[in-house]
C-alpha atoms as a PDB file:
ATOM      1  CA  UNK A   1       0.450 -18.823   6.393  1.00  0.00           C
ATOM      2  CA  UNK A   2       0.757 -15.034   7.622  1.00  0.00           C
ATOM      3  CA  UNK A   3      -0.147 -13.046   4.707  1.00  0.00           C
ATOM      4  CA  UNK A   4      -2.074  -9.262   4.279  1.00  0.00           C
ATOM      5  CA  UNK A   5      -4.777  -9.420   2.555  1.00  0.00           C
ATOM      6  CA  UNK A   6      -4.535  -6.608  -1.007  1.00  0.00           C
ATOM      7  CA  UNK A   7      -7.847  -4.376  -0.240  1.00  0.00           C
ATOM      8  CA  UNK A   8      -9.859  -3.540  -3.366  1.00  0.00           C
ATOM      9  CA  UNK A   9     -11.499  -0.464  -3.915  1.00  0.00           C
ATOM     10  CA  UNK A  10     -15.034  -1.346  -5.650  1.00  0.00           C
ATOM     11  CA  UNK A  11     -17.091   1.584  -6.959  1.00  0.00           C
ATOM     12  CA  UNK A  12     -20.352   0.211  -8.938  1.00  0.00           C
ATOM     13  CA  UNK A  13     -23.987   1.505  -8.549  1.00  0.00           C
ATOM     14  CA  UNK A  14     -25.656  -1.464  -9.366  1.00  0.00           C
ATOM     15  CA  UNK A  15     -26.354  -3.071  -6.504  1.00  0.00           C
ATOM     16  CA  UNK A  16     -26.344  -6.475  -8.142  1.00  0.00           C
ATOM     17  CA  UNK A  17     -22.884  -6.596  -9.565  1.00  0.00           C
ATOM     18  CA  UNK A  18     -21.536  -5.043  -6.395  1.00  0.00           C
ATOM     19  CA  UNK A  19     -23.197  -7.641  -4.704  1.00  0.00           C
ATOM     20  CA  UNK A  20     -21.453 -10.320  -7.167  1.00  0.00           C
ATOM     21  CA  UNK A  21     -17.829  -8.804  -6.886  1.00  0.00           C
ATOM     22  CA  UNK A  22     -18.309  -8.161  -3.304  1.00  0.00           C
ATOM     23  CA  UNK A  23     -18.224 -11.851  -2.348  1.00  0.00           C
ATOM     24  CA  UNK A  24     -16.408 -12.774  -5.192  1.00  0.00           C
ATOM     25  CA  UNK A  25     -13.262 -10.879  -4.103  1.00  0.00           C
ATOM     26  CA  UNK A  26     -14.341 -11.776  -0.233  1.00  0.00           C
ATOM     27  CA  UNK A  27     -14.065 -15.299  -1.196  1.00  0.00           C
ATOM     28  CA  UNK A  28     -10.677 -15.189  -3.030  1.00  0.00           C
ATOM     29  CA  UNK A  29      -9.244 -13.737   0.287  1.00  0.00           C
ATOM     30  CA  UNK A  30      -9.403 -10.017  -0.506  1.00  0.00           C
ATOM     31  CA  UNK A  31     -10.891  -6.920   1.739  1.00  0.00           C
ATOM     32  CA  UNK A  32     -13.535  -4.903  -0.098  1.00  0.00           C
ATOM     33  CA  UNK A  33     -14.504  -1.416   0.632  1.00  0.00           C
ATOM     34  CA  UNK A  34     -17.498  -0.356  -1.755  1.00  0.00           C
ATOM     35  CA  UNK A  35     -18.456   2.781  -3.093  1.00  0.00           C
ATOM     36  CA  UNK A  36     -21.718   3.917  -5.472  1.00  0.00           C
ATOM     37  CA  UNK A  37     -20.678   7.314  -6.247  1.00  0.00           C
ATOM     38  CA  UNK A  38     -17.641   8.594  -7.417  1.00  0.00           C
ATOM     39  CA  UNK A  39     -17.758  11.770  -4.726  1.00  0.00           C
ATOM     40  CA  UNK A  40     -17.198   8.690  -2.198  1.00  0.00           C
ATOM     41  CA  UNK A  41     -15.144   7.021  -4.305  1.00  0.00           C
ATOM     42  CA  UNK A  42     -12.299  10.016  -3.623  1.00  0.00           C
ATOM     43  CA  UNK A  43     -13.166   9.771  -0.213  1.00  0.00           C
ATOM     44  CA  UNK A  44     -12.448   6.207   0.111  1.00  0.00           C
ATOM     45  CA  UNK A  45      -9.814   6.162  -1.613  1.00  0.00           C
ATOM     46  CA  UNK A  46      -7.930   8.413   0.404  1.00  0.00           C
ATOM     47  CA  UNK A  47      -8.656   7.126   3.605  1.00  0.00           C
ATOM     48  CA  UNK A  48      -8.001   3.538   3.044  1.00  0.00           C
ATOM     49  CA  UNK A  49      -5.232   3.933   0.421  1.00  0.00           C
ATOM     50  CA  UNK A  50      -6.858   0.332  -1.594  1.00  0.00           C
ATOM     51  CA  UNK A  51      -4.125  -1.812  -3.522  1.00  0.00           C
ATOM     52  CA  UNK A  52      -6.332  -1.893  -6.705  1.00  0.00           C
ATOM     53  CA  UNK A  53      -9.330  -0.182  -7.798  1.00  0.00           C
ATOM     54  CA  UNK A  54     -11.959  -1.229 -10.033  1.00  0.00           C
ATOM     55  CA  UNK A  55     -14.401   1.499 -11.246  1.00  0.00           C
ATOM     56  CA  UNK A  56     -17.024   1.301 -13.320  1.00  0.00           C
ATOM     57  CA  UNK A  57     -17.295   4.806 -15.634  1.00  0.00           C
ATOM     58  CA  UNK A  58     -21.527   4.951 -15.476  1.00  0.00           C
ATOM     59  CA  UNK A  59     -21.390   6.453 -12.164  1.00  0.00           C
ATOM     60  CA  UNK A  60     -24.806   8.676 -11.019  1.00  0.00           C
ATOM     61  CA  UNK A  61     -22.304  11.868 -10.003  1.00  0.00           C
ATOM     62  CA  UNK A  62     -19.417  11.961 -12.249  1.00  0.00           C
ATOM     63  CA  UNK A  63     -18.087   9.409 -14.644  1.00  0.00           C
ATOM     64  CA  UNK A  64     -15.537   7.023 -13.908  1.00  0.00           C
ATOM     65  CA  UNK A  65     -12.950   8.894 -15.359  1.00  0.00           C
ATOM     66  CA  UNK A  66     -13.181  11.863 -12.998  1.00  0.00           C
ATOM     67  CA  UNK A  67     -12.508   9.429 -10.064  1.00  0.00           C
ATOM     68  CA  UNK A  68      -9.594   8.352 -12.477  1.00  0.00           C
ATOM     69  CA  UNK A  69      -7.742  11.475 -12.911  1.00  0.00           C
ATOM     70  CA  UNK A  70      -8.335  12.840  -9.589  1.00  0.00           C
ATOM     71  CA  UNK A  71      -6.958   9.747  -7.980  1.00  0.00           C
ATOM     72  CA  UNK A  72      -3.810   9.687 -10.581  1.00  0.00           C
ATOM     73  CA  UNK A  73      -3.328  13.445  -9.380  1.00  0.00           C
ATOM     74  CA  UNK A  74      -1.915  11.510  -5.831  1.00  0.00           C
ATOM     75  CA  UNK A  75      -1.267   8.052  -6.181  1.00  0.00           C
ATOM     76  CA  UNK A  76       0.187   5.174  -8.536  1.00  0.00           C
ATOM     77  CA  UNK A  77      -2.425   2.541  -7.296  1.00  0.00           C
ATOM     78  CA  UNK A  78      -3.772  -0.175 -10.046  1.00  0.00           C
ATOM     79  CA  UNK A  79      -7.106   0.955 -11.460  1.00  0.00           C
ATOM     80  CA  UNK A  80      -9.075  -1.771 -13.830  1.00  0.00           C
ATOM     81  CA  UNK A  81     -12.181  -0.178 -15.717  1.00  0.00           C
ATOM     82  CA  UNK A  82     -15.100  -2.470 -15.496  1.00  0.00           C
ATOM     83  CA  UNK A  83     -18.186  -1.016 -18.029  1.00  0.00           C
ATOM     84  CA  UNK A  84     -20.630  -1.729 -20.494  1.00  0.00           C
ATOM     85  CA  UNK A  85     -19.119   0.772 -22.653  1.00  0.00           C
ATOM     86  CA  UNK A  86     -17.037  -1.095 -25.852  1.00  0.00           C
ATOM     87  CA  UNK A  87     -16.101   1.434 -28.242  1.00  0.00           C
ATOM     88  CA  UNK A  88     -12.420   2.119 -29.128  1.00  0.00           C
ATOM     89  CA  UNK A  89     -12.677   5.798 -28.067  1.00  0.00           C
ATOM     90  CA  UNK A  90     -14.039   5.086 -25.216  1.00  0.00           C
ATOM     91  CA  UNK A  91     -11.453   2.455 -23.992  1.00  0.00           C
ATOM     92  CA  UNK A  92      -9.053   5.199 -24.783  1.00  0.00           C
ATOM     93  CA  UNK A  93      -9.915   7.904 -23.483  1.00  0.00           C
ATOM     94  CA  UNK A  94     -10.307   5.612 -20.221  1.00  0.00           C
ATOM     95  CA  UNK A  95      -6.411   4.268 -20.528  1.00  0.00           C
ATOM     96  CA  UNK A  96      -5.837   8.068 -21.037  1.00  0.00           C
ATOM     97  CA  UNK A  97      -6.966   9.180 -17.806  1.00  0.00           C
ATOM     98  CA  UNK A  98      -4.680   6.861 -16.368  1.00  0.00           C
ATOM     99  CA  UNK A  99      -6.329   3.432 -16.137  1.00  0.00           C
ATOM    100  CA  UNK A 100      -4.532   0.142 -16.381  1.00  0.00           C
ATOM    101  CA  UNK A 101      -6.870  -2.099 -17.307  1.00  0.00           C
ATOM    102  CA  UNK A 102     -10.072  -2.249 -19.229  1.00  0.00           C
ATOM    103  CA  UNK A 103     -12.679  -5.165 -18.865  1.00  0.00           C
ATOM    104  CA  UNK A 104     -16.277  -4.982 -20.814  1.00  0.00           C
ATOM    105  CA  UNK A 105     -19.699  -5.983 -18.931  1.00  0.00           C
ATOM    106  CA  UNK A 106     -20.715  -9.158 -19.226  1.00  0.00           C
ATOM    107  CA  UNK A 107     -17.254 -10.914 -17.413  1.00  0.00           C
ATOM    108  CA  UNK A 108     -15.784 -13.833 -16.651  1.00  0.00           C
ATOM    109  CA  UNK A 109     -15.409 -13.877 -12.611  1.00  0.00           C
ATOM    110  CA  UNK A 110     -12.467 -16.139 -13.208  1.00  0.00           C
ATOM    111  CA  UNK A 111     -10.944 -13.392 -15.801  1.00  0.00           C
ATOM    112  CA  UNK A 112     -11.185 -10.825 -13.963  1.00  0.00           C
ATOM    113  CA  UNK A 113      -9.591 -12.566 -10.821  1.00  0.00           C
ATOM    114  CA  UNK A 114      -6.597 -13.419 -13.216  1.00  0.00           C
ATOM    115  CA  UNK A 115      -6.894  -9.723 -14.658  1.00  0.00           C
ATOM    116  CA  UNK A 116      -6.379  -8.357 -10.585  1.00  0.00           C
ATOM    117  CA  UNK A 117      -4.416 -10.938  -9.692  1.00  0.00           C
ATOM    118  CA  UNK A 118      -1.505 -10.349 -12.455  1.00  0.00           C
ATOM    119  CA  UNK A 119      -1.549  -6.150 -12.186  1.00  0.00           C
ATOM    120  CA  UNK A 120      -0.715  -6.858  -8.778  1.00  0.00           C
ATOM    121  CA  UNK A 121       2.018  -9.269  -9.052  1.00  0.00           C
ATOM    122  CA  UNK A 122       3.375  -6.728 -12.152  1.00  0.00           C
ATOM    123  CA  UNK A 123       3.117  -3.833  -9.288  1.00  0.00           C
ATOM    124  CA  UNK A 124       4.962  -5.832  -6.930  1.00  0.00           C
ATOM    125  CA  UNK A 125       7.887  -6.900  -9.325  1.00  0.00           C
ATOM    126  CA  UNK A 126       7.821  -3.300 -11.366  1.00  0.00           C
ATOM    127  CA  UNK A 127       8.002  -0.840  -8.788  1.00  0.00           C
ATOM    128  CA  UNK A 128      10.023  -2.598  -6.070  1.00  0.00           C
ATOM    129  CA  UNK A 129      13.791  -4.188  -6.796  1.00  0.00           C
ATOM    130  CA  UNK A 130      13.107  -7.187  -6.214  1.00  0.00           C
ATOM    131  CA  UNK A 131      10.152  -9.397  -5.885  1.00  0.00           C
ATOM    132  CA  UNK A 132      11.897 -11.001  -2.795  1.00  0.00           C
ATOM    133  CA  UNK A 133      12.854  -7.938   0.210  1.00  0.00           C
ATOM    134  CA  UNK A 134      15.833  -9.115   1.965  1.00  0.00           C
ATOM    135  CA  UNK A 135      16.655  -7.864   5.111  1.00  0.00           C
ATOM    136  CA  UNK A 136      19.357  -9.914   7.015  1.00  0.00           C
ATOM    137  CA  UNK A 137      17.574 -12.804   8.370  1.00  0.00           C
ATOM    138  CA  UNK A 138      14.131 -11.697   7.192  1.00  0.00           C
ATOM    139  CA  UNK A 139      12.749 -12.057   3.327  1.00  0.00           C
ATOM    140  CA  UNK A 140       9.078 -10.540   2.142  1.00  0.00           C
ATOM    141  CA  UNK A 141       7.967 -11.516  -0.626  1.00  0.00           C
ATOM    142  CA  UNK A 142       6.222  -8.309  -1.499  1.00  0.00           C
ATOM    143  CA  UNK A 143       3.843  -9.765  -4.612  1.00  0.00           C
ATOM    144  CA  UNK A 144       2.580 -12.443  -1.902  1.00  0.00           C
ATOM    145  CA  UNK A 145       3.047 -10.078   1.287  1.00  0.00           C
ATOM    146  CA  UNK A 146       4.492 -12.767   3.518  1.00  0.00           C
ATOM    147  CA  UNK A 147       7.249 -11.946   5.862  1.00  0.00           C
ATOM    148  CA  UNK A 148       9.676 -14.835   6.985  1.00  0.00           C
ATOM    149  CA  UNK A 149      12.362 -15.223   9.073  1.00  0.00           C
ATOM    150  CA  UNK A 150      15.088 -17.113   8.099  1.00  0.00           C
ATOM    151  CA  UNK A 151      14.463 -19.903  10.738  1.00  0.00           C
ATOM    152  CA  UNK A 152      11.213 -20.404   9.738  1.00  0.00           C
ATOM    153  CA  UNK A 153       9.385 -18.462  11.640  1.00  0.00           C
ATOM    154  CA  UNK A 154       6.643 -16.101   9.708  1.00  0.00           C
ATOM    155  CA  UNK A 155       6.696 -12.359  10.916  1.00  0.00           C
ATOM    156  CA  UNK A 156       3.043 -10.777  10.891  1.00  0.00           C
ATOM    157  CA  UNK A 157       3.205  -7.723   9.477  1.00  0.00           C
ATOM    158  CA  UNK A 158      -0.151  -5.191   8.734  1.00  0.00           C
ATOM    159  CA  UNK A 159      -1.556  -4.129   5.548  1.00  0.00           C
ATOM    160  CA  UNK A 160      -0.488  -0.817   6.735  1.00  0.00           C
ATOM    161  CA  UNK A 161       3.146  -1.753   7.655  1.00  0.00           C
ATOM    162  CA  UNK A 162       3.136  -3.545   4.177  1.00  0.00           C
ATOM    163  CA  UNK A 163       2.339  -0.722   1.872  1.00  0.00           C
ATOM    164  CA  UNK A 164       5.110   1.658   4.579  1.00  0.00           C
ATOM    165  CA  UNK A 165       7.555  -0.799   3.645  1.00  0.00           C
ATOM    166  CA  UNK A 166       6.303  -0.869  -0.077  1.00  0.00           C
ATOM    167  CA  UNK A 167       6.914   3.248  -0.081  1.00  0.00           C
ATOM    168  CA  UNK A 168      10.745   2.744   1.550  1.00  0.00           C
ATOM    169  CA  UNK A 169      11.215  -0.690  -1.176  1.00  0.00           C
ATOM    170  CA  UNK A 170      10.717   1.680  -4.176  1.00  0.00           C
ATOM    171  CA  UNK A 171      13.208   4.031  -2.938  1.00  0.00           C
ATOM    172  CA  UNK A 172      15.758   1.489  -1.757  1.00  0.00           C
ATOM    173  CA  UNK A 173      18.800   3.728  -0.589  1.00  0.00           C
ATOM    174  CA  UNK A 174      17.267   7.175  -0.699  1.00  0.00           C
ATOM    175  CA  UNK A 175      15.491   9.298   1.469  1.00  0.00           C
ATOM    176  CA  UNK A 176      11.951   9.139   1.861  1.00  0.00           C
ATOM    177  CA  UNK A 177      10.741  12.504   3.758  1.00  0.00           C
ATOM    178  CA  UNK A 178       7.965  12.721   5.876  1.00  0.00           C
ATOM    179  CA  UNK A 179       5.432  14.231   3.759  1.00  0.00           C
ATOM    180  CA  UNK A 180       6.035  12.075   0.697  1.00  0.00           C
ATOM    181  CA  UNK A 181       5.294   8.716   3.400  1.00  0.00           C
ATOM    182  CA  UNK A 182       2.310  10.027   4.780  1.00  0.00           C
ATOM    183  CA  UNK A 183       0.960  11.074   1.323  1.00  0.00           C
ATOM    184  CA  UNK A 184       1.703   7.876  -0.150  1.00  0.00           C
ATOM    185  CA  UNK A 185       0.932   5.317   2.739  1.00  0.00           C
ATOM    186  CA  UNK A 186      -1.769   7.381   4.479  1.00  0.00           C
ATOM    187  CA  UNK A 187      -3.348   9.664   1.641  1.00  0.00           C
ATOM    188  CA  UNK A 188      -3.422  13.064   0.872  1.00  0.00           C
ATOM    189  CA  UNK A 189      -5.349  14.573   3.689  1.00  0.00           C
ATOM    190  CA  UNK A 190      -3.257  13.075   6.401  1.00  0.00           C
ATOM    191  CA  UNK A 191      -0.873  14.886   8.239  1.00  0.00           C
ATOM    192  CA  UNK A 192       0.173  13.248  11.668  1.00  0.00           C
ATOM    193  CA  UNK A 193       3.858  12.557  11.241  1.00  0.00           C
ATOM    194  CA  UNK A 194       3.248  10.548  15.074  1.00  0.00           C
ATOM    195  CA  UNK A 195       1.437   7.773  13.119  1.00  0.00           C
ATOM    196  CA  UNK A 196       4.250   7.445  11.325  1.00  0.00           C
ATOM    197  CA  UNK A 197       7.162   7.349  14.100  1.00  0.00           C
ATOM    198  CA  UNK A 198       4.561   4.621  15.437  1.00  0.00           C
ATOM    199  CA  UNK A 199       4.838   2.129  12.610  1.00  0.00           C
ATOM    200  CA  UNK A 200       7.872   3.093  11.830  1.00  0.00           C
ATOM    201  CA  UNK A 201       8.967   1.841  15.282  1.00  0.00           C
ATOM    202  CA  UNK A 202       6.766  -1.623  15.014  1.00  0.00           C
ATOM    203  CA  UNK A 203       8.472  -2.259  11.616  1.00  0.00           C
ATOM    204  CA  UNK A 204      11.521  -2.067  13.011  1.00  0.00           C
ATOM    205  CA  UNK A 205      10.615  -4.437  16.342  1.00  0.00           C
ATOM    206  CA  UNK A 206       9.219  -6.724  13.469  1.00  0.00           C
ATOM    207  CA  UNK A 207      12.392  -6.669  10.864  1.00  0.00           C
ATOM    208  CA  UNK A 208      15.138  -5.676  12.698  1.00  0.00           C
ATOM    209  CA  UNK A 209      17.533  -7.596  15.055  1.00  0.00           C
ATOM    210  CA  UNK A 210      17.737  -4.941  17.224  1.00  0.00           C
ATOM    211  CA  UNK A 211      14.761  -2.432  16.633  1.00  0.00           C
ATOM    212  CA  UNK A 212      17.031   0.599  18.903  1.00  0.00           C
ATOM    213  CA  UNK A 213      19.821  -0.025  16.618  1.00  0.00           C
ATOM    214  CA  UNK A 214      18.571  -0.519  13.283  1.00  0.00           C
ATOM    215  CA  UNK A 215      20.582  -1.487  10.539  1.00  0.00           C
ATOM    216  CA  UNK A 216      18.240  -1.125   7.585  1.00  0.00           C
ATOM    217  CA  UNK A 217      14.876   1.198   8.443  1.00  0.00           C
ATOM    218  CA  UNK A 218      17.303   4.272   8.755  1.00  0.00           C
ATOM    219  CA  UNK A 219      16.205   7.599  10.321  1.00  0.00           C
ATOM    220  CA  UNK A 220      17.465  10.609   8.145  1.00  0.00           C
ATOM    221  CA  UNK A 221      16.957  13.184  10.951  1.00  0.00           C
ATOM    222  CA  UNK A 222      14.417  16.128   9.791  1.00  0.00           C
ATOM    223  CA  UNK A 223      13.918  14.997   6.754  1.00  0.00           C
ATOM    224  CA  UNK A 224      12.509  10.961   6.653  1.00  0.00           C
ATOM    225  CA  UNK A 225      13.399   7.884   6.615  1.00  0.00           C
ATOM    226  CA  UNK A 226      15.889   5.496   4.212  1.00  0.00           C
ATOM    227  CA  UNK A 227      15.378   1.689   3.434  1.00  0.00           C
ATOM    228  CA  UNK A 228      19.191   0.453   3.343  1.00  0.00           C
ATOM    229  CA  UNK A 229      20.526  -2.733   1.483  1.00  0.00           C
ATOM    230  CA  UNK A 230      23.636  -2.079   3.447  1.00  0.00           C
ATOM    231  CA  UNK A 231      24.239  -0.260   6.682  1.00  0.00           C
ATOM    232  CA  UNK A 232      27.434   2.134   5.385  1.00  0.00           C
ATOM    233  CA  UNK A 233      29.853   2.350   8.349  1.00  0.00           C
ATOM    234  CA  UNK A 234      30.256   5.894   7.704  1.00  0.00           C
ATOM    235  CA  UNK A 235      26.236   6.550   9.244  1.00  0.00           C
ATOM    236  CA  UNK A 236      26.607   4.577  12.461  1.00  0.00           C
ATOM    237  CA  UNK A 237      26.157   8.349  14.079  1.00  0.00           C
ATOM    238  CA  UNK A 238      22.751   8.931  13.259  1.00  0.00           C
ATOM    239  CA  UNK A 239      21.950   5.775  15.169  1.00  0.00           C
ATOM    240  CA  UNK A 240      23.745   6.689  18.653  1.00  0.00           C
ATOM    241  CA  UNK A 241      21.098   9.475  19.645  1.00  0.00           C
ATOM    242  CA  UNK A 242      18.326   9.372  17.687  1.00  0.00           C
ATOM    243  CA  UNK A 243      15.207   9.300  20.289  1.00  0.00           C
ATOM    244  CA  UNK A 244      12.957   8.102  17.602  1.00  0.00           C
ATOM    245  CA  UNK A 245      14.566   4.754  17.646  1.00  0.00           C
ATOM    246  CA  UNK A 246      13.074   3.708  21.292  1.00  0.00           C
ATOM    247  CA  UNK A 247      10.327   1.766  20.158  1.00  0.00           C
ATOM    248  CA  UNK A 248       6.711   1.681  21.971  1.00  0.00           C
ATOM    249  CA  UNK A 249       6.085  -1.252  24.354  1.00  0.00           C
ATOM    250  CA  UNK A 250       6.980  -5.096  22.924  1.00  0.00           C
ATOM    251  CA  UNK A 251       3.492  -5.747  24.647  1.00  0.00           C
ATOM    252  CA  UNK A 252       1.661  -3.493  22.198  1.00  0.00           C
ATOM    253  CA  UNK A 253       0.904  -6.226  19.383  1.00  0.00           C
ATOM    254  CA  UNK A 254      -0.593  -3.537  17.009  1.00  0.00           C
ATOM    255  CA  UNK A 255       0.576   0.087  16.772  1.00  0.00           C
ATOM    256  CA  UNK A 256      -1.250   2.988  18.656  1.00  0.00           C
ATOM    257  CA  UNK A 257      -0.207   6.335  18.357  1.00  0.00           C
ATOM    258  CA  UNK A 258      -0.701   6.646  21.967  1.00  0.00           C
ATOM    259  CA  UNK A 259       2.489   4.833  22.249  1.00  0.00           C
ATOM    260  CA  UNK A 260       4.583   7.061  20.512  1.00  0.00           C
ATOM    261  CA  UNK A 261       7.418   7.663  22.367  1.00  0.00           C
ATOM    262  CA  UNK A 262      10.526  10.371  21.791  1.00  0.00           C
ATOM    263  CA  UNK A 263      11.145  13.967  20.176  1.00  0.00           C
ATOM    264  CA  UNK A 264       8.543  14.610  16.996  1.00  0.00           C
ATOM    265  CA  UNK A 265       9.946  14.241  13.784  1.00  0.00           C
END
């Protein structure tokens, strides 16, 4: 089955448990990027824009919670606390700073797979209208991340093209400018609007029956782009001329910016 694996942001210091969770989450068919400060921590999280982080607070640089805030000063994603520290203030003040979950050293590996496991299904089904994307012939199932056409055939799309189309899902019908994709999809301290053109266009070749005439990934022409649940007749003109549309090579299996083709955005 063609699914994207959810990436997990793991900042610990002890080399032991890291070790533990490491191939713990490695073995339950998750990516792991690590991180033993919470300085790095920032920095990871903003370049690889993880589906779920899980942070322990007795960090050598800052405590957990700094990494907390400054993340929630950005972006929405899952955060479990994972700590020694039990008392009630403590778990509050944690949940305060924006956590989502709060699990106590010693843990149950099994628990705490369940514990990631059902934030990230609740993501999926909260934020996004429906658990199930339709797009004409093509469903994702956004909690699973598998992308099927409707004979059959599975449609492999990249974590990267997954969280894009995540972004557009949560603002189903709306515009979705430029800066407010990039921010979300890429982090913070991106700014190449040509990385997004390029995905944009492989989404479309992926999704859309005809990828120069697309009837849901809309361009909104200097401002973003629009996820559609219906192509409204009256809109057809923002298709005709749109250079943006023309989509890089169908020999180009993963998206390059090189490819980029067309006007910028």
């Amino acid at each position: 089955m063609t699914q994207a694996m959810h990436l997990v942001l793991l900042v610990e210091d002890d080399p032991a448990i890291r070790d533990v969770l490491n191939m713990l989450f490695e073995l339950n068919n998750f990516r792991v990027v690590i991180a033993d400060t919470c300085e790095r921590a920032i920095r990871e999280a903003q370049s690889h824009r993880p589906d779920l982080c899980l942070v322990d607070l007795g960090l050598p640089d800052h405590d957990g919670l700094h990494f907390i805030r400054q993340t929630r000063l950005w972006s929405p994603v899952p955060i479990i606390v994972l700590t020694a520290r039990t008392l009630e203030a403590q778990r509050l003040a944690a949940f305060e700073a924006g956590a989502d979950d709060y699990v106590i050293k010693p843990f149950s590996n099994q628990e705490l797979l369940a514990r990631v496991r059902a934030i990230l299904r609740r993501v999926a089904r909260g934020n996004l209208p429906d658990a199930i994307l339709l797009l004409g012939a093509v469903s994702v199932d956004m909690g699973r991340r598998v992308a099927r056409h409707e004979d059959g055939r599975e449609l492999r799309l990249t974590p990267l093209e997954f969280r894009l189309l995540e972004c557009l899902a949560r603002h189903i019908d709306s515009v979705v400018t430029h800066s407010q994709l990039i921010k979300e999809v890429w982090g913070p301290r991106h700014a190449d609007t040509r990385s997004l053109r390029v995905y944009i266009a492989s989404l479309r070749r992926k999704l859309e029956l005809k990828s120069s005439r697309p009837r849901f990934i809309l361009t909104e022409p200097g401002l973003g782009f629009r996820l559609c649940s219906e192509r409204p007749r009256s809109e057809g003109h923002l298709l005709a001329e749109d250079p943006s549309l023309r989509p890089p090579p169908d020999d180009a299996d993963s998206p390059s910016p090189r490819k980029a083709v067309g006007q910028p955005l």
